[in-house]
PDB file of N, CA and C in Angstrom:
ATOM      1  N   UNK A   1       2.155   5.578  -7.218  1.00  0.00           N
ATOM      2  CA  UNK A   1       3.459   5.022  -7.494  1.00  0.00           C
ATOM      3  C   UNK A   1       4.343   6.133  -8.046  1.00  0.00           C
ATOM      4  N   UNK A   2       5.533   5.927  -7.837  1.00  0.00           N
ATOM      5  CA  UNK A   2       6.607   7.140  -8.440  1.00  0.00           C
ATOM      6  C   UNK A   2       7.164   6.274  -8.594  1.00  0.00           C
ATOM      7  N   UNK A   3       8.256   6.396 -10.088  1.00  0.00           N
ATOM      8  CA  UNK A   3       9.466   6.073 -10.730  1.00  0.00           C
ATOM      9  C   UNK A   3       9.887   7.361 -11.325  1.00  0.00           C
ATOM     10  N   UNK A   4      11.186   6.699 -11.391  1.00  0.00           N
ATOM     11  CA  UNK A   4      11.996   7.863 -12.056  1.00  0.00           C
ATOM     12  C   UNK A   4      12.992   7.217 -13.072  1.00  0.00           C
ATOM     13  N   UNK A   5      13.465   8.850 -14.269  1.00  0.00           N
ATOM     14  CA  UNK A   5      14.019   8.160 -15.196  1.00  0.00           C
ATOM     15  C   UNK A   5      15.244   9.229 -15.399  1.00  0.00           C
ATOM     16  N   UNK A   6      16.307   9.423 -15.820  1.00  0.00           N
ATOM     17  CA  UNK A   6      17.326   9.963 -16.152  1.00  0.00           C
ATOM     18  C   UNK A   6      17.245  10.403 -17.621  1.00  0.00           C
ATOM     19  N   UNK A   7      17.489  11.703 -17.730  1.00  0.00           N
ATOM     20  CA  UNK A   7      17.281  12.178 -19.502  1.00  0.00           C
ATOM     21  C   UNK A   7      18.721  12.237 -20.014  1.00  0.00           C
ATOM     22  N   UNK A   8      18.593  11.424 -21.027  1.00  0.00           N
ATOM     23  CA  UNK A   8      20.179  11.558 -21.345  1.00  0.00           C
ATOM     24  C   UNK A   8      20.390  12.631 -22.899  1.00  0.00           C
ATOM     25  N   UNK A   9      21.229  12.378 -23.644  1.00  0.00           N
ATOM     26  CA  UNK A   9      21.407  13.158 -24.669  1.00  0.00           C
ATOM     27  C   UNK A   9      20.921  12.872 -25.911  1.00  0.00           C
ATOM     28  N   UNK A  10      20.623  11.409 -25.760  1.00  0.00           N
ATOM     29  CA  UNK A  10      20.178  10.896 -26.772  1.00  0.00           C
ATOM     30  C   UNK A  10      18.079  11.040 -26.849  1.00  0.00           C
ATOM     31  N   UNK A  11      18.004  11.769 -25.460  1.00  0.00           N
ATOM     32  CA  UNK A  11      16.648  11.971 -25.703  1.00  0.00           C
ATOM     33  C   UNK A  11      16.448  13.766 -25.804  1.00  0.00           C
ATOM     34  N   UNK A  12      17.091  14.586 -26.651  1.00  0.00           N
ATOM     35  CA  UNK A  12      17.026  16.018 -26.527  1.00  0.00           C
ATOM     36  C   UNK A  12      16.568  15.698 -27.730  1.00  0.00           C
ATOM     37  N   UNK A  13      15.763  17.250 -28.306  1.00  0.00           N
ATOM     38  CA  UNK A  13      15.551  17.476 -29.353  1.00  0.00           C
ATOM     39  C   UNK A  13      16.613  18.679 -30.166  1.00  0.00           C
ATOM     40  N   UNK A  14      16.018  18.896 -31.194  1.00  0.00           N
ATOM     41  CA  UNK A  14      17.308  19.969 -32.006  1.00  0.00           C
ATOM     42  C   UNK A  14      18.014  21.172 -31.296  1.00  0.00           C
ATOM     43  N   UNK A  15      16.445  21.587 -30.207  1.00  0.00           N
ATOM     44  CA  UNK A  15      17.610  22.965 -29.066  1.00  0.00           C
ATOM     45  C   UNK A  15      18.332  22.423 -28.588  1.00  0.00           C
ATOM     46  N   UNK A  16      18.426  20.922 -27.787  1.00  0.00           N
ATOM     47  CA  UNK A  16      19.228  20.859 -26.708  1.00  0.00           C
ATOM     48  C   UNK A  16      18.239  20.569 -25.360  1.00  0.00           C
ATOM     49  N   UNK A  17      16.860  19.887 -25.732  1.00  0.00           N
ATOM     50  CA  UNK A  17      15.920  20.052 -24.462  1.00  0.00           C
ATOM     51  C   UNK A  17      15.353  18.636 -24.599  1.00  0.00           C
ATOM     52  N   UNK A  18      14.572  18.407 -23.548  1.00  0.00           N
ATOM     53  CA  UNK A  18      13.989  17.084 -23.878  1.00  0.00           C
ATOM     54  C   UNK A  18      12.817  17.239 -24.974  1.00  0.00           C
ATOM     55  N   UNK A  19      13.092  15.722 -25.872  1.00  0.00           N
ATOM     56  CA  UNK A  19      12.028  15.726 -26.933  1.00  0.00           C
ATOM     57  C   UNK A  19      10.659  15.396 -26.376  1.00  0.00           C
ATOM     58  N   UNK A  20       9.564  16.269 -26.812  1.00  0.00           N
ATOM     59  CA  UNK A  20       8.059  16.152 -25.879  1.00  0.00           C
ATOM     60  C   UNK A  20       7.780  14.702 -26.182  1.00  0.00           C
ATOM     61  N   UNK A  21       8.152  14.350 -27.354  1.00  0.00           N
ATOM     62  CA  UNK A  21       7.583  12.552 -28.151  1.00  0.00           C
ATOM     63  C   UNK A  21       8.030  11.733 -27.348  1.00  0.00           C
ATOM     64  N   UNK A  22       9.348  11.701 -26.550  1.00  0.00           N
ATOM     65  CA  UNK A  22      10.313  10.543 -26.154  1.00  0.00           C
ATOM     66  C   UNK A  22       9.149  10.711 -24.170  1.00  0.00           C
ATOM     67  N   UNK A  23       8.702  12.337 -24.032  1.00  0.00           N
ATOM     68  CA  UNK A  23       8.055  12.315 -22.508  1.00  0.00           C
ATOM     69  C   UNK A  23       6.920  11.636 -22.993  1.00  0.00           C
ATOM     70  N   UNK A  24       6.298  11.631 -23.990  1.00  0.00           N
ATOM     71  CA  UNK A  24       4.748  10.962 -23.972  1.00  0.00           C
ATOM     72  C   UNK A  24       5.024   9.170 -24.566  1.00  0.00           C
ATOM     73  N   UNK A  25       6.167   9.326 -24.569  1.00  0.00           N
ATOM     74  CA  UNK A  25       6.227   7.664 -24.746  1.00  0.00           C
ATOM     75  C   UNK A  25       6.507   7.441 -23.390  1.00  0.00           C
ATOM     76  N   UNK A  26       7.506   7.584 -22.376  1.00  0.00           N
ATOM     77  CA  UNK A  26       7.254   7.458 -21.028  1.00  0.00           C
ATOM     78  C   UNK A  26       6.279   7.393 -20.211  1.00  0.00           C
ATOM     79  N   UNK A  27       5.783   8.162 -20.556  1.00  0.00           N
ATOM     80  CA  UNK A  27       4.043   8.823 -19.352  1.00  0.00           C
ATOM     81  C   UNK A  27       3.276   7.418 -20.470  1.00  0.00           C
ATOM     82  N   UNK A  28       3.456   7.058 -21.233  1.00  0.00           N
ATOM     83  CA  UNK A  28       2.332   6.121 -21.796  1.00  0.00           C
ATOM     84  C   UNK A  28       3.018   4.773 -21.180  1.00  0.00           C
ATOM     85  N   UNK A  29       3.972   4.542 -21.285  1.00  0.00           N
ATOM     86  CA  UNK A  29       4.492   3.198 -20.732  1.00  0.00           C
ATOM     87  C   UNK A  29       4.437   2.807 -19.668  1.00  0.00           C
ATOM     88  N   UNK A  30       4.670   4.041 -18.937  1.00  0.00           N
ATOM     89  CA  UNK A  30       5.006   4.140 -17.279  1.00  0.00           C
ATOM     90  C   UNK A  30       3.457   3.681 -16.708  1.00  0.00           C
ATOM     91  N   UNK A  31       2.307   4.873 -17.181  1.00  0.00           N
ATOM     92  CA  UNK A  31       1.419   4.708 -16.978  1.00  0.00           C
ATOM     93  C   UNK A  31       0.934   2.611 -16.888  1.00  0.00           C
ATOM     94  N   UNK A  32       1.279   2.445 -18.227  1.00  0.00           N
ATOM     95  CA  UNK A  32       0.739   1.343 -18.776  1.00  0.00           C
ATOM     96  C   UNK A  32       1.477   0.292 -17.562  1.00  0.00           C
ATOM     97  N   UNK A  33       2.634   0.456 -17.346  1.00  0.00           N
ATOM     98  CA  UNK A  33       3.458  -0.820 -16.578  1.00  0.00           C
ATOM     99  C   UNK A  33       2.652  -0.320 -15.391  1.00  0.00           C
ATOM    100  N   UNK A  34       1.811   0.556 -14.651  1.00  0.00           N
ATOM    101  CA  UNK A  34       1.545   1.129 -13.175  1.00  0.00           C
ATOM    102  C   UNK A  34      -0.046   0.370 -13.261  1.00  0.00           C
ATOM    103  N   UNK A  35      -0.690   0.225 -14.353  1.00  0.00           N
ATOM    104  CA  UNK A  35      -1.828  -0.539 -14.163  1.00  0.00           C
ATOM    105  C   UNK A  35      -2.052  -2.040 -14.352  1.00  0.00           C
ATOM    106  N   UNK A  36      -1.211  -2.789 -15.288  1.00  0.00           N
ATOM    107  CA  UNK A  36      -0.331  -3.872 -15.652  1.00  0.00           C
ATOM    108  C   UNK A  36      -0.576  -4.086 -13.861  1.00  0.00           C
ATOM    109  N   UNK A  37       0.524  -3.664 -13.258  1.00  0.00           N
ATOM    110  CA  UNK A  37       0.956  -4.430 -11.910  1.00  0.00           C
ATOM    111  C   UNK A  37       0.119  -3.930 -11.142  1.00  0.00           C
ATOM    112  N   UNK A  38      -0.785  -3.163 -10.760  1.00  0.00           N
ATOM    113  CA  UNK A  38      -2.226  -3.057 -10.024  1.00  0.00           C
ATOM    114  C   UNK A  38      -3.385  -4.403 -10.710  1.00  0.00           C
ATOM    115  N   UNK A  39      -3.373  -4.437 -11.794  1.00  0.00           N
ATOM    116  CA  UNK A  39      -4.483  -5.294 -12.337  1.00  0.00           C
ATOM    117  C   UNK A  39      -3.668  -6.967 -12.847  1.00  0.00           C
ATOM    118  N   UNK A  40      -2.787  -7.438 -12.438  1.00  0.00           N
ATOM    119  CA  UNK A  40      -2.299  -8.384 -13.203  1.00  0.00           C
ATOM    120  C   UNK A  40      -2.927  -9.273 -14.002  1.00  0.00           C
ATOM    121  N   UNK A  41      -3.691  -9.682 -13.976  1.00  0.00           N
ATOM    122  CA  UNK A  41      -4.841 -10.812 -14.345  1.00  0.00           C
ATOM    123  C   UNK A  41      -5.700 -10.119 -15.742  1.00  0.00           C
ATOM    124  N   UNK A  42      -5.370  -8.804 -15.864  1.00  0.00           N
ATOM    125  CA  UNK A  42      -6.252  -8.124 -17.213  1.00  0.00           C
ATOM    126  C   UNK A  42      -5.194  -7.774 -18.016  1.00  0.00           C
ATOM    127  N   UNK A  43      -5.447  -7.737 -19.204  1.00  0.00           N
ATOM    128  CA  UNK A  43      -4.577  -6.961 -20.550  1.00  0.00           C
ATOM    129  C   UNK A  43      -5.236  -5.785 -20.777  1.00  0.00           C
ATOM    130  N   UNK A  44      -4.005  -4.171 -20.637  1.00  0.00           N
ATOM    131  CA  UNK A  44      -4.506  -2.784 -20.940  1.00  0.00           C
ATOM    132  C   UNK A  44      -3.930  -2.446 -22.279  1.00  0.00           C
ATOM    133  N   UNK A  45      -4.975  -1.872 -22.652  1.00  0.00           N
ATOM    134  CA  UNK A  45      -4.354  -0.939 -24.362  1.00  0.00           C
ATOM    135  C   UNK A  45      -4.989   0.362 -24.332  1.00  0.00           C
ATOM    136  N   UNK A  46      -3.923   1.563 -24.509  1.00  0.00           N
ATOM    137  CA  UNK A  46      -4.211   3.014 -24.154  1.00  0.00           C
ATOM    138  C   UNK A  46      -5.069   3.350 -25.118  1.00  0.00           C
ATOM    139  N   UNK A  47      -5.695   3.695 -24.811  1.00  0.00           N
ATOM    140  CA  UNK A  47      -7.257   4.366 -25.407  1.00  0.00           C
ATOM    141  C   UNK A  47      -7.245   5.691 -26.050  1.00  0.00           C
ATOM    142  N   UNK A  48      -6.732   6.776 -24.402  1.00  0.00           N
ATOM    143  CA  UNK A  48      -6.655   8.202 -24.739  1.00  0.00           C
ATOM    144  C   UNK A  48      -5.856   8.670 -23.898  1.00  0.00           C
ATOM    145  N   UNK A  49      -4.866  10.071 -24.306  1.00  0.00           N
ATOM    146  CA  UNK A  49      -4.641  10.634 -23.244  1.00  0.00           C
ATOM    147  C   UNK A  49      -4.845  12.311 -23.464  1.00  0.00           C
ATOM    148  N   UNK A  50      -5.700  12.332 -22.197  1.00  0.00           N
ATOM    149  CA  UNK A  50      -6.653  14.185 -22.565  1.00  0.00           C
ATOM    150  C   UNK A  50      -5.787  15.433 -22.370  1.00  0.00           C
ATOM    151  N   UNK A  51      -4.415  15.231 -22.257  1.00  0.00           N
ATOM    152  CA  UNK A  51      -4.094  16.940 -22.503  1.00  0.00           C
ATOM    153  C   UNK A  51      -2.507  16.642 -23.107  1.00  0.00           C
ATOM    154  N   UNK A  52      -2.254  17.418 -23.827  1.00  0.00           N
ATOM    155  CA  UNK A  52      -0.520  17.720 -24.191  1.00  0.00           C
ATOM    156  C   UNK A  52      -0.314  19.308 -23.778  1.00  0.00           C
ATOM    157  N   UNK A  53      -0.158  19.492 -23.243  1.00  0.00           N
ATOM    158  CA  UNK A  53       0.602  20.638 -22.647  1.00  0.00           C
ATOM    159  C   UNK A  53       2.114  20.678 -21.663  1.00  0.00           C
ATOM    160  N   UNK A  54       3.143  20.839 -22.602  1.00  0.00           N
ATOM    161  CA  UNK A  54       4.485  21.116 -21.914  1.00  0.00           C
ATOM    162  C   UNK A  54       4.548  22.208 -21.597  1.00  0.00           C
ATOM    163  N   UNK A  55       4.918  22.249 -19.776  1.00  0.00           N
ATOM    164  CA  UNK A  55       5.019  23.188 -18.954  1.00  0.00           C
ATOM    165  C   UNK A  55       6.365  24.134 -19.125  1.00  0.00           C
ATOM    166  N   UNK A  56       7.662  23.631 -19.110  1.00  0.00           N
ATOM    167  CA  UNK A  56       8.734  24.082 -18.919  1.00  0.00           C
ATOM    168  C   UNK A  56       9.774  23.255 -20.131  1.00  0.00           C
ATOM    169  N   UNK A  57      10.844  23.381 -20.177  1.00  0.00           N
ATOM    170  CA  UNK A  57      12.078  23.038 -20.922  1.00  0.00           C
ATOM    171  C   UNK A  57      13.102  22.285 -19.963  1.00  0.00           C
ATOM    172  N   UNK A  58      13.074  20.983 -20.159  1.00  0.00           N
ATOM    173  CA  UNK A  58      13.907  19.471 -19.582  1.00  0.00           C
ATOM    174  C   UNK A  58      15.564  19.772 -20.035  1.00  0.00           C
ATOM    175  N   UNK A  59      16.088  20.020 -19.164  1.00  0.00           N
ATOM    176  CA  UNK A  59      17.673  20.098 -19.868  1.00  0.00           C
ATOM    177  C   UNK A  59      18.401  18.175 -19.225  1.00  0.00           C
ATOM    178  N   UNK A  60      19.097  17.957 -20.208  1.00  0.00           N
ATOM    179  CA  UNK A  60      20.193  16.349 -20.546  1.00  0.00           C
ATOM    180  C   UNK A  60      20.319  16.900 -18.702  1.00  0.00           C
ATOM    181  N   UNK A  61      20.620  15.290 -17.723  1.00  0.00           N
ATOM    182  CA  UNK A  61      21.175  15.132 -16.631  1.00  0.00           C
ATOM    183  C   UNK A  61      20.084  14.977 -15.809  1.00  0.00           C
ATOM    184  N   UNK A  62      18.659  15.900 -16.176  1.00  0.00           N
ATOM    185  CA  UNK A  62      17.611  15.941 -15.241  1.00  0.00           C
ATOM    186  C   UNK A  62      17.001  14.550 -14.908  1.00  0.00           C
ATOM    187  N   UNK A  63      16.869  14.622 -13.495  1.00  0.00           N
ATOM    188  CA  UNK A  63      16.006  13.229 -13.350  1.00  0.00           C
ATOM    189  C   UNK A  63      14.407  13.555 -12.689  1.00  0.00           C
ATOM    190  N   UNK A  64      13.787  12.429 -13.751  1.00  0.00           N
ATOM    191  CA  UNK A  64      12.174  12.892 -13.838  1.00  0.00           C
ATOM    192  C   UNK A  64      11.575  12.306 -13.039  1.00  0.00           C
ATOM    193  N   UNK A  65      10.889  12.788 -12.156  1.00  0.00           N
ATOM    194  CA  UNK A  65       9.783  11.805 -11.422  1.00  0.00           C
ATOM    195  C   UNK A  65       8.599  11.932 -11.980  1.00  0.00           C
ATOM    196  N   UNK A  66       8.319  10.272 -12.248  1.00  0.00           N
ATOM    197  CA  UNK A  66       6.631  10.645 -12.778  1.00  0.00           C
ATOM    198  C   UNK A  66       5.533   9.826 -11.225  1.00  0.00           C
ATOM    199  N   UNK A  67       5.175  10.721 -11.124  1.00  0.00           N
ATOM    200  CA  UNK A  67       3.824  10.360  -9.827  1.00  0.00           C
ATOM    201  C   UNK A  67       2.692   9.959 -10.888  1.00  0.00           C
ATOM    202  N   UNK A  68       2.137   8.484 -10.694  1.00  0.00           N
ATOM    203  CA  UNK A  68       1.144   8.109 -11.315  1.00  0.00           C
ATOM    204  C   UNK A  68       0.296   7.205 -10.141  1.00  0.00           C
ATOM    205  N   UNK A  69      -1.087   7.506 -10.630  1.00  0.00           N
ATOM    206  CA  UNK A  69      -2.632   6.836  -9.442  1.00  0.00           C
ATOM    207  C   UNK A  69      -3.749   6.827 -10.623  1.00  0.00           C
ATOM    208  N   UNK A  70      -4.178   6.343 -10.319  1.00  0.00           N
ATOM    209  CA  UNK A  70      -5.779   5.752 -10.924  1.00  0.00           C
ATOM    210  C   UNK A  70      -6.781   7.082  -9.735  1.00  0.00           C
ATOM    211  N   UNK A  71      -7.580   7.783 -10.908  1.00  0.00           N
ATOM    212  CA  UNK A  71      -8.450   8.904 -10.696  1.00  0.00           C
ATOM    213  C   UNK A  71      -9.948   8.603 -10.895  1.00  0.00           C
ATOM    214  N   UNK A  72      -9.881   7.248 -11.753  1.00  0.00           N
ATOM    215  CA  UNK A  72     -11.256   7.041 -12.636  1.00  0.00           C
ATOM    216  C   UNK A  72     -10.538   5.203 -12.861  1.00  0.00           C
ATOM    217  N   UNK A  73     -12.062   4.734 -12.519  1.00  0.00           N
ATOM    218  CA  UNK A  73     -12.478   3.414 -12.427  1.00  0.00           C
ATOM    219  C   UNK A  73     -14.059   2.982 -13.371  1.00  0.00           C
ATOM    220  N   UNK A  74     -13.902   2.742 -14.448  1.00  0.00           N
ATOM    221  CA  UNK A  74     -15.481   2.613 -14.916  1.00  0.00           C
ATOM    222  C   UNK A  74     -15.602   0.737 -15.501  1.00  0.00           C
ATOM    223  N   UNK A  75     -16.304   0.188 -16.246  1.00  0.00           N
ATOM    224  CA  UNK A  75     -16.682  -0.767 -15.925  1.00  0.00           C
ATOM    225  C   UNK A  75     -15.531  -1.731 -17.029  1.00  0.00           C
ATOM    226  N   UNK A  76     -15.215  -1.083 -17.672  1.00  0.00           N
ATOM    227  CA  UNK A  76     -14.163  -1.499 -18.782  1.00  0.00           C
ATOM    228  C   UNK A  76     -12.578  -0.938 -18.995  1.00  0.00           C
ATOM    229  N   UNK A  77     -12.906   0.378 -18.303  1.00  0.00           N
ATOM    230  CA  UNK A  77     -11.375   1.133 -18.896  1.00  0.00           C
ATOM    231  C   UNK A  77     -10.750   1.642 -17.208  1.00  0.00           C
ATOM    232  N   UNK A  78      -9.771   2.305 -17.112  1.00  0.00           N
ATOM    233  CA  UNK A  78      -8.766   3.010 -16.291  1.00  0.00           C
ATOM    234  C   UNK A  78      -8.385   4.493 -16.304  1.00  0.00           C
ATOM    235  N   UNK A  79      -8.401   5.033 -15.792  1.00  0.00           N
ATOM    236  CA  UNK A  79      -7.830   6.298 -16.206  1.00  0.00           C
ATOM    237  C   UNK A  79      -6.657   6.929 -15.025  1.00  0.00           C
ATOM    238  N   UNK A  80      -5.506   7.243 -15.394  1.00  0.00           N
ATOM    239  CA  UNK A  80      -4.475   7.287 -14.757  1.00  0.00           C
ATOM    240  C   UNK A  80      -4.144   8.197 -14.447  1.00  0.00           C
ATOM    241  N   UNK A  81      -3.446   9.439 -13.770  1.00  0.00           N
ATOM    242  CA  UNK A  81      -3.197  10.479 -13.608  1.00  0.00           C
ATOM    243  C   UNK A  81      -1.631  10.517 -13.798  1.00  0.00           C
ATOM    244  N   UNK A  82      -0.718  11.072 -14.649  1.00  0.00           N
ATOM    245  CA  UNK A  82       0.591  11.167 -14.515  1.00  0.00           C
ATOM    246  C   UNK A  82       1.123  12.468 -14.366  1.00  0.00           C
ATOM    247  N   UNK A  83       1.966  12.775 -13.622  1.00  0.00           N
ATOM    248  CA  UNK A  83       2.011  13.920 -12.719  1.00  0.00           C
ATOM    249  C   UNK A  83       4.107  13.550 -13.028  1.00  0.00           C
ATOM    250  N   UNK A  84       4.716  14.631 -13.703  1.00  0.00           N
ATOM    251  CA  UNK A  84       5.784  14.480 -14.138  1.00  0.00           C
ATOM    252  C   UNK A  84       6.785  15.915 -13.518  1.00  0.00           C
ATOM    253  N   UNK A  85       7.790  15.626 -12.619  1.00  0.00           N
ATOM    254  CA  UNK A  85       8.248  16.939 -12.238  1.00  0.00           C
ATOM    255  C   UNK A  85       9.882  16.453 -12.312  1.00  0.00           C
ATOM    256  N   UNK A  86      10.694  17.678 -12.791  1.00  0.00           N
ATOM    257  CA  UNK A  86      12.298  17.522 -12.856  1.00  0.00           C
ATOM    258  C   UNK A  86      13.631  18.081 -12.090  1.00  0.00           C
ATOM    259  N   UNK A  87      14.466  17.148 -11.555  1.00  0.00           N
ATOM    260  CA  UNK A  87      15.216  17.883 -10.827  1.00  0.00           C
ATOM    261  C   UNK A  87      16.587  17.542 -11.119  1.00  0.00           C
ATOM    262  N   UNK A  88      17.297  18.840 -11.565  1.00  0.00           N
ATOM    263  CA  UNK A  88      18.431  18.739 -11.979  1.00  0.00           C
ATOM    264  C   UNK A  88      19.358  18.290 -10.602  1.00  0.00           C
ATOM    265  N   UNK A  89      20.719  17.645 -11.066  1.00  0.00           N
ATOM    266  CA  UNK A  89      21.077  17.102  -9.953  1.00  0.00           C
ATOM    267  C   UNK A  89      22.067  18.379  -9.664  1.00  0.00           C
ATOM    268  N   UNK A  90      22.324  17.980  -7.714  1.00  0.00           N
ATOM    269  CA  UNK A  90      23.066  19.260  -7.042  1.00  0.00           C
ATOM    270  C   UNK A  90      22.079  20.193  -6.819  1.00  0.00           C
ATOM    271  N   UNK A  91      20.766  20.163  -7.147  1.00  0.00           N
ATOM    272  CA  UNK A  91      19.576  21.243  -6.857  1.00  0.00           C
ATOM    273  C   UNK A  91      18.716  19.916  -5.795  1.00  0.00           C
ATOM    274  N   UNK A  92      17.890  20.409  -4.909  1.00  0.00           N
ATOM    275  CA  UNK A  92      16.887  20.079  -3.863  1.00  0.00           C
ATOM    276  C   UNK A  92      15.595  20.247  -4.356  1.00  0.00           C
ATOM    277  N   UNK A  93      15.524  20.914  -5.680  1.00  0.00           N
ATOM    278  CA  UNK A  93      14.152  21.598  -6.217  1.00  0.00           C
ATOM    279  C   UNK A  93      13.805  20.854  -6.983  1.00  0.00           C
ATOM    280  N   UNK A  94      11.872  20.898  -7.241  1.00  0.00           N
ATOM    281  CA  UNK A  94      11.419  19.664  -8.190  1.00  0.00           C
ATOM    282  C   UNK A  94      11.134  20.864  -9.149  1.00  0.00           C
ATOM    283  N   UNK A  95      10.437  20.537 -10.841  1.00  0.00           N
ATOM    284  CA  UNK A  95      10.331  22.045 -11.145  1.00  0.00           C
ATOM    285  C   UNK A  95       8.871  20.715 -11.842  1.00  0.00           C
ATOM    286  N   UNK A  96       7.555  21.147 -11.820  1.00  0.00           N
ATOM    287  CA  UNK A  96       6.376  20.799 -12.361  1.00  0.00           C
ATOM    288  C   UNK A  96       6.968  21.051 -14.166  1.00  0.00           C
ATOM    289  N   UNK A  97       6.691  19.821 -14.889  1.00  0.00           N
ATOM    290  CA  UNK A  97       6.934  19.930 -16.121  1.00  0.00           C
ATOM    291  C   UNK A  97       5.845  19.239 -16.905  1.00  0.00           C
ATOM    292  N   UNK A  98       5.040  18.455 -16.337  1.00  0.00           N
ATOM    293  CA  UNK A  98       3.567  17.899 -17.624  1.00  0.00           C
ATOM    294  C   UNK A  98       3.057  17.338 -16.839  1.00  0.00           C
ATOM    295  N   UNK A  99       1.878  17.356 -16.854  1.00  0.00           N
ATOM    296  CA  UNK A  99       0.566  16.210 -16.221  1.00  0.00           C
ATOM    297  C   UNK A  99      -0.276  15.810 -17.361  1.00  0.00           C
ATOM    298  N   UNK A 100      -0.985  14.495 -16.956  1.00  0.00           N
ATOM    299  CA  UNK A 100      -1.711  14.299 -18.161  1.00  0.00           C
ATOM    300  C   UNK A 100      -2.715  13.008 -17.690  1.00  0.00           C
ATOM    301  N   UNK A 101      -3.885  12.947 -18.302  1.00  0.00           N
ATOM    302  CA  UNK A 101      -4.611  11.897 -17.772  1.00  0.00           C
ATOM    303  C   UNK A 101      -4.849  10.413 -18.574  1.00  0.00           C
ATOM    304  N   UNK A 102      -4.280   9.813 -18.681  1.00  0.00           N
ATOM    305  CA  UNK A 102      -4.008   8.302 -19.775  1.00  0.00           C
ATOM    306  C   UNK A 102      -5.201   7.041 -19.363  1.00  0.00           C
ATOM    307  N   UNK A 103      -5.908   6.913 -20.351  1.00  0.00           N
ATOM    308  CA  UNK A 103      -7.024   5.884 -20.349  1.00  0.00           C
ATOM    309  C   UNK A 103      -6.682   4.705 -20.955  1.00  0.00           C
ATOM    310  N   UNK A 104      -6.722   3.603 -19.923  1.00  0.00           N
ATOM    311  CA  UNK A 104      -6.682   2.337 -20.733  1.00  0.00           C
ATOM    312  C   UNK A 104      -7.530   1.599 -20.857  1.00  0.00           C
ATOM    313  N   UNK A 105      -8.123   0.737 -21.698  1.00  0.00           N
ATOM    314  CA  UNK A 105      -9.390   0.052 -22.232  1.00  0.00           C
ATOM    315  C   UNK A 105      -8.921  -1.518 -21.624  1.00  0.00           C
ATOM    316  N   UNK A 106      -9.375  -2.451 -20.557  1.00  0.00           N
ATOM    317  CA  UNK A 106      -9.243  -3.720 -20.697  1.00  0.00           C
ATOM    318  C   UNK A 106      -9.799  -4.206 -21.771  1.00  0.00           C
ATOM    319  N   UNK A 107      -9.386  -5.778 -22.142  1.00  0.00           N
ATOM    320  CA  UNK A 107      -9.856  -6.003 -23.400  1.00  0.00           C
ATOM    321  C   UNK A 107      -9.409  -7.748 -22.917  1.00  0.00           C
ATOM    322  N   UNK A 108     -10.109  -8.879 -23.703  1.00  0.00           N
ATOM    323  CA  UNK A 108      -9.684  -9.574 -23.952  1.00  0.00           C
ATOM    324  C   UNK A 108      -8.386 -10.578 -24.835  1.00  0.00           C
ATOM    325  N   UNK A 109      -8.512 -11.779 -24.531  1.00  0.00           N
ATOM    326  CA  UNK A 109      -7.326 -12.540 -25.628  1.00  0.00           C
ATOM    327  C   UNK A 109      -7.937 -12.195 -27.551  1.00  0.00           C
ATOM    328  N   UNK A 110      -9.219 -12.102 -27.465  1.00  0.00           N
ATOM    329  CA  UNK A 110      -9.660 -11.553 -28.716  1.00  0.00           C
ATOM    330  C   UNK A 110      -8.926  -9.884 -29.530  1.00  0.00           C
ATOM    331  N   UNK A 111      -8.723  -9.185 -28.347  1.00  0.00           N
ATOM    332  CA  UNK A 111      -9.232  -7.574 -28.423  1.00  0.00           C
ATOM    333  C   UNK A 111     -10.125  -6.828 -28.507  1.00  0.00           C
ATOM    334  N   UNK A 112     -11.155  -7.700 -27.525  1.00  0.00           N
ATOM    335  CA  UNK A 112     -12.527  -6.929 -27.571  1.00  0.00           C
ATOM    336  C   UNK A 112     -12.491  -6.113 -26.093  1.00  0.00           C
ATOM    337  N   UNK A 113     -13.089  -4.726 -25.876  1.00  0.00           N
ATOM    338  CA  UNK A 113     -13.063  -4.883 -24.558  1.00  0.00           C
ATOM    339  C   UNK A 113     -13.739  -6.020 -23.559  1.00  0.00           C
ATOM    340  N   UNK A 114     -13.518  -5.531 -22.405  1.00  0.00           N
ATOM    341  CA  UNK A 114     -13.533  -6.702 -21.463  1.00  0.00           C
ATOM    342  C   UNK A 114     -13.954  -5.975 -19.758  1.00  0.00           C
ATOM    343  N   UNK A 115     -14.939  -6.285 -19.526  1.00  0.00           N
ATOM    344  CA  UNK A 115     -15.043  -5.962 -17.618  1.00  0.00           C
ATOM    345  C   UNK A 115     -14.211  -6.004 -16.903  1.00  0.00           C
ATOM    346  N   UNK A 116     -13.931  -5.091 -16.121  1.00  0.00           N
ATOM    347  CA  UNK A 116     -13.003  -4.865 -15.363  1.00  0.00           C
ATOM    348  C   UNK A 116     -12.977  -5.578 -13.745  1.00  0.00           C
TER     349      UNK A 116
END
């Protein structure tokens, strides 16, 4: 699945760039709404996500595509692949800016996990 989101000004940090906190609340949501509507019938709660590494510097106007798929299937949890690249507008070019792998735990109406 790909969506995309528009960075506005209100998501820069003190340089003038996108804040890394406001991309990992995205990549966690995005993720979360991309397994949500693959699994409807289960409730996900993010578990883990295995890397923070920002690639490049997001300038206000850029619009983000996040490419997200399921990599890992185990008997309880999800694991997502989010694949995030930016393209300023009036440019044709994507520029690779974060990937990251986001685990979600099914779980029951309790909050226990739950079989998938």
């Amino acid at each position: 699945m790909d969506t995309f989101t528009l960075v506005r000004p209100e998501y820069l940090n003190h340089f003038g760039y996108l804040f890394g906190g406001q991309l990992l609340k995205w990549v966690d949501e995005l993720a979360w709404l991309f397994v949500t509507r693959e699994y409807p019938d289960k409730m996900f709660v993010t578990r883990a996500m295995n890397n923070i590494d920002f690639k490049t510097k997001v300038k206000s106007g850029s619009i983000l595509r996040f490419h997200i798929h399921v990599v890992k299937r185990g008997k309880s949890s999800l694991t997502c692949c989010v694949e995030v690249f930016a393209q300023y507008p009036g440019t044709k070019k994507e520029i690779f800016v974060f990937s990251n792998d986001v685990t979600f735990v099914n779980i029951d109406k309790n909050g226990h996990k739950s079989i998938l």
